[in-house]
C-alpha atoms as a PDB file:
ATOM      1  CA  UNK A   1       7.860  22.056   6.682  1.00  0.00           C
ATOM      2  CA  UNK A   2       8.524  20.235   3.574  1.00  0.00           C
ATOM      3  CA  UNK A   3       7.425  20.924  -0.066  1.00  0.00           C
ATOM      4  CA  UNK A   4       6.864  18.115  -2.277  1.00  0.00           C
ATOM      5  CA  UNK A   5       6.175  18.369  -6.340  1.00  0.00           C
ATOM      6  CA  UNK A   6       4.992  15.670  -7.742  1.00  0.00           C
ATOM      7  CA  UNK A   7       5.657  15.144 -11.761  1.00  0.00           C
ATOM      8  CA  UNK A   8       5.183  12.715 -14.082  1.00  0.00           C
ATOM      9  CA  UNK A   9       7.531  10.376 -15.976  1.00  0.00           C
ATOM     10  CA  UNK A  10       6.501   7.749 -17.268  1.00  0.00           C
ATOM     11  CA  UNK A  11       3.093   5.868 -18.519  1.00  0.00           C
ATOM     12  CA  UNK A  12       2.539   2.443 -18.159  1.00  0.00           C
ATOM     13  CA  UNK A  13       0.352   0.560 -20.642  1.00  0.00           C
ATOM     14  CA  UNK A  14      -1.209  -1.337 -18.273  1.00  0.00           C
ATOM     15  CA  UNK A  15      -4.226  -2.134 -19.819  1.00  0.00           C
ATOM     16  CA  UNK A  16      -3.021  -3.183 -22.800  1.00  0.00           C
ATOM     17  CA  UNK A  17      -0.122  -5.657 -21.027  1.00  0.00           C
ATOM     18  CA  UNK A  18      -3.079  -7.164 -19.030  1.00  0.00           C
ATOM     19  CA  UNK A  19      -4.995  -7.727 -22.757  1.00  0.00           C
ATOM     20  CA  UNK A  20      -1.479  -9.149 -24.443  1.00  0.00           C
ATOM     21  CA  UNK A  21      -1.361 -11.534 -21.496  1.00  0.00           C
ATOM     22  CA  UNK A  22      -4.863 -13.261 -21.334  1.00  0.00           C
ATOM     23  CA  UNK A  23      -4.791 -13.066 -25.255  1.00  0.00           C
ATOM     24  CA  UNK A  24      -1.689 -15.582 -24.559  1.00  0.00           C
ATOM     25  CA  UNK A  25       0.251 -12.829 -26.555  1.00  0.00           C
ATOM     26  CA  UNK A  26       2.477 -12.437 -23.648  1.00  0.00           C
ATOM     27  CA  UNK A  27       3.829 -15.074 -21.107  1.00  0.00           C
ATOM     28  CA  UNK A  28       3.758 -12.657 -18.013  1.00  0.00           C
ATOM     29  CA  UNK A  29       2.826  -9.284 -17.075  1.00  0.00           C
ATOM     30  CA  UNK A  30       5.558  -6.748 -16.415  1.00  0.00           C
ATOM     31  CA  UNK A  31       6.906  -5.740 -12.854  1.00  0.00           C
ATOM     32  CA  UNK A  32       6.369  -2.342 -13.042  1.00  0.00           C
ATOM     33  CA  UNK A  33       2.981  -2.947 -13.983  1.00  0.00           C
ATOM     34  CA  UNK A  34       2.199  -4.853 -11.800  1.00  0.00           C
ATOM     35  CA  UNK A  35       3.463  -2.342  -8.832  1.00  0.00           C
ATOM     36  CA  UNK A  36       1.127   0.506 -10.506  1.00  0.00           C
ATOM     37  CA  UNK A  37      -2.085  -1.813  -9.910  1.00  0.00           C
ATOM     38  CA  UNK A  38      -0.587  -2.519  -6.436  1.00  0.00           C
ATOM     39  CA  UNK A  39      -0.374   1.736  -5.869  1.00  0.00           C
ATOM     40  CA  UNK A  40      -3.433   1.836  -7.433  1.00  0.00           C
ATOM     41  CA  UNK A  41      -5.486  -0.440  -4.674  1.00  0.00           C
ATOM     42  CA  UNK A  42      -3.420   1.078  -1.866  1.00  0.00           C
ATOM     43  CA  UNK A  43      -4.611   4.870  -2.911  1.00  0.00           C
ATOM     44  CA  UNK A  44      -8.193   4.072  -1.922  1.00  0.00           C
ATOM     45  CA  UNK A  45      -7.394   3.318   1.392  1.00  0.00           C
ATOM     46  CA  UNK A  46      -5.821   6.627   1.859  1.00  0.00           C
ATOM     47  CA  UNK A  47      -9.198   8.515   1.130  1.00  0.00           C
ATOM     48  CA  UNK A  48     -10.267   7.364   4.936  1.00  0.00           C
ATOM     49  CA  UNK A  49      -8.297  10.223   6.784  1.00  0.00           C
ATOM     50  CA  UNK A  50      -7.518   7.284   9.582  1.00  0.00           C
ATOM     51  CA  UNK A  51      -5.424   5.051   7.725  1.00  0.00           C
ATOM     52  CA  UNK A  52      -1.338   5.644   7.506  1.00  0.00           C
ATOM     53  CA  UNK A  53       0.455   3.867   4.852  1.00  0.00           C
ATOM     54  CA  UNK A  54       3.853   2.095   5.931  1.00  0.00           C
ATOM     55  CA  UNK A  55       5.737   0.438   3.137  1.00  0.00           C
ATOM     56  CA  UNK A  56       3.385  -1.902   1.586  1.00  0.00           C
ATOM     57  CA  UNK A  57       0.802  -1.854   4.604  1.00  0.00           C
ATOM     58  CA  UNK A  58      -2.443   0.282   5.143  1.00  0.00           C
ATOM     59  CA  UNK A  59      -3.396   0.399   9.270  1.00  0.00           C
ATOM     60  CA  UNK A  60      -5.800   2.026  11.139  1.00  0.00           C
ATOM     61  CA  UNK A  61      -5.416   5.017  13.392  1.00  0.00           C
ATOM     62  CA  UNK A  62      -9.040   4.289  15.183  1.00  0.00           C
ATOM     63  CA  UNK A  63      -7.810   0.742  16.961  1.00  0.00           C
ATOM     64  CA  UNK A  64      -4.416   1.613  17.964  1.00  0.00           C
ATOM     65  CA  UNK A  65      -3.629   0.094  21.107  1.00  0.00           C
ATOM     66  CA  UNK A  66      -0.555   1.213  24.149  1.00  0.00           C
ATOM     67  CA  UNK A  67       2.726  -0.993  24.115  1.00  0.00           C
ATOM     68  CA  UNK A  68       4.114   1.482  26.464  1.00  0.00           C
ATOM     69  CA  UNK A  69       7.411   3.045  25.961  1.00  0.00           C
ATOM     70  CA  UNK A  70       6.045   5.861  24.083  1.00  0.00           C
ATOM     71  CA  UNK A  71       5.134   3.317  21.273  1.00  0.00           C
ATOM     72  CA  UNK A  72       1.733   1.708  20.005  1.00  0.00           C
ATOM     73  CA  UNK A  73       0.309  -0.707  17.719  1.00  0.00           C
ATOM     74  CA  UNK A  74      -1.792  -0.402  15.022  1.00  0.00           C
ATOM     75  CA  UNK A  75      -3.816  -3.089  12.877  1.00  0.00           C
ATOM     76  CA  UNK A  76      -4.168  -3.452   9.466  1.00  0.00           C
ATOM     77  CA  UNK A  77      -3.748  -5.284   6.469  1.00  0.00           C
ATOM     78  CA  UNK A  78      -0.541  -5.963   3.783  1.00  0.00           C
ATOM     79  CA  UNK A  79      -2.126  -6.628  -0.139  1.00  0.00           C
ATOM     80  CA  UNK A  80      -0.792  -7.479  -3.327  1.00  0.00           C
ATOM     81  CA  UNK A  81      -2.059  -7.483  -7.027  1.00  0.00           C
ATOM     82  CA  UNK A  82      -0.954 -10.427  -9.311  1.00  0.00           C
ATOM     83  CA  UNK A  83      -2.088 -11.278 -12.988  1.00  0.00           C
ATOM     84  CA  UNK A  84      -2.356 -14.964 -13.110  1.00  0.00           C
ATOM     85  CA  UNK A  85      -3.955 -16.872 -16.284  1.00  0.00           C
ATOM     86  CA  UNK A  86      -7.307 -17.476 -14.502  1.00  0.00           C
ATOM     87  CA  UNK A  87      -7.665 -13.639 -13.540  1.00  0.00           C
ATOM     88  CA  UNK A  88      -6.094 -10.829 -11.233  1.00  0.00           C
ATOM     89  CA  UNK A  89      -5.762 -11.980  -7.818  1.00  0.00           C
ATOM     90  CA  UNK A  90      -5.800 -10.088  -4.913  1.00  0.00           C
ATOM     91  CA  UNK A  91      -4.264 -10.928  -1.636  1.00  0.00           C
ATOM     92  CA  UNK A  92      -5.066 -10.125   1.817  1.00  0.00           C
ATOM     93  CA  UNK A  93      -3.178 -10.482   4.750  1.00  0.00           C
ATOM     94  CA  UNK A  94      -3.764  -9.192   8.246  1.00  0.00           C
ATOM     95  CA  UNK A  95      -1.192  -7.630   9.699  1.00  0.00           C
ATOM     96  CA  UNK A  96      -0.022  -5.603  12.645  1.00  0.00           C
ATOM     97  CA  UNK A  97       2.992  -2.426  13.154  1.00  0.00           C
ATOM     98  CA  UNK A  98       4.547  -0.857  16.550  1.00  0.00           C
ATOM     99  CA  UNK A  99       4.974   2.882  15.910  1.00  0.00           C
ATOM    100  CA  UNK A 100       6.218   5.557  18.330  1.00  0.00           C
ATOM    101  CA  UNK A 101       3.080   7.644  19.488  1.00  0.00           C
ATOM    102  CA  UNK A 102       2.792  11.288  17.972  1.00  0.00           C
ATOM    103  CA  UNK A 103       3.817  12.934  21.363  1.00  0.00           C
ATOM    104  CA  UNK A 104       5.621  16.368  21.991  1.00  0.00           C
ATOM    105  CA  UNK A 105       9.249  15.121  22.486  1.00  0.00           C
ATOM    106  CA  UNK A 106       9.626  16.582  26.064  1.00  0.00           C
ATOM    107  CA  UNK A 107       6.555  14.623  27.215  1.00  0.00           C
ATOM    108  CA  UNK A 108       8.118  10.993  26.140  1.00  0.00           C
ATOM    109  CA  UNK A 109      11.559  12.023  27.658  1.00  0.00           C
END
């Protein structure tokens, strides 16, 4: 069992980097803000109790599908927030992860 504690350390003025930008006040918006609206949009998807978060990736518990050797894949999709002159963009790509199956260890020895 494992105890985390979360606490904050820092706030990002997000907002107001996104206004300095498209009021040309700025010529980009920072990295760091830029990874908080990317947390952001992947903290939704963890409100469906079926999705698992690896690295940058959201995928689906409910279409998981046997690759044998005690391992399975899973669907789902990568995304990415970026502040471009015209607008945030958001992309989309479709992706798919092999993950060893949640077995007791004796029964995939």
């Amino acid at each position: 069992t494992y105890s985390v504690r979360l606490q904050p350390t820092a706030t990002l003025p997000v907002g107001q980097e996104l206004a300095d930008f498209y009021a040309g006040q700025s010529t980009s918006v920072p990295r760091e803000s830029q990874q908080a609206l990317d947390v952001a949009m992947r903290e939704g998807a963890t409100k469906d109790p079926s999705n698992r978060l690896f690295g940058h990736g959201v995928y689906n518990d409910q279409d998981k599908k046997p690759l044998g050797w005690a391992l399975e894949m899973l669907s789902g999709y990568i995304q990415s927030v970026n502040a471009e002159q015209a607008g945030l963009t958001l992309t989309v790509d479709a992706s798919v992860i092999a993950v060893a199956k949640q077995e007791e260890l004796l029964q995939v020895v």
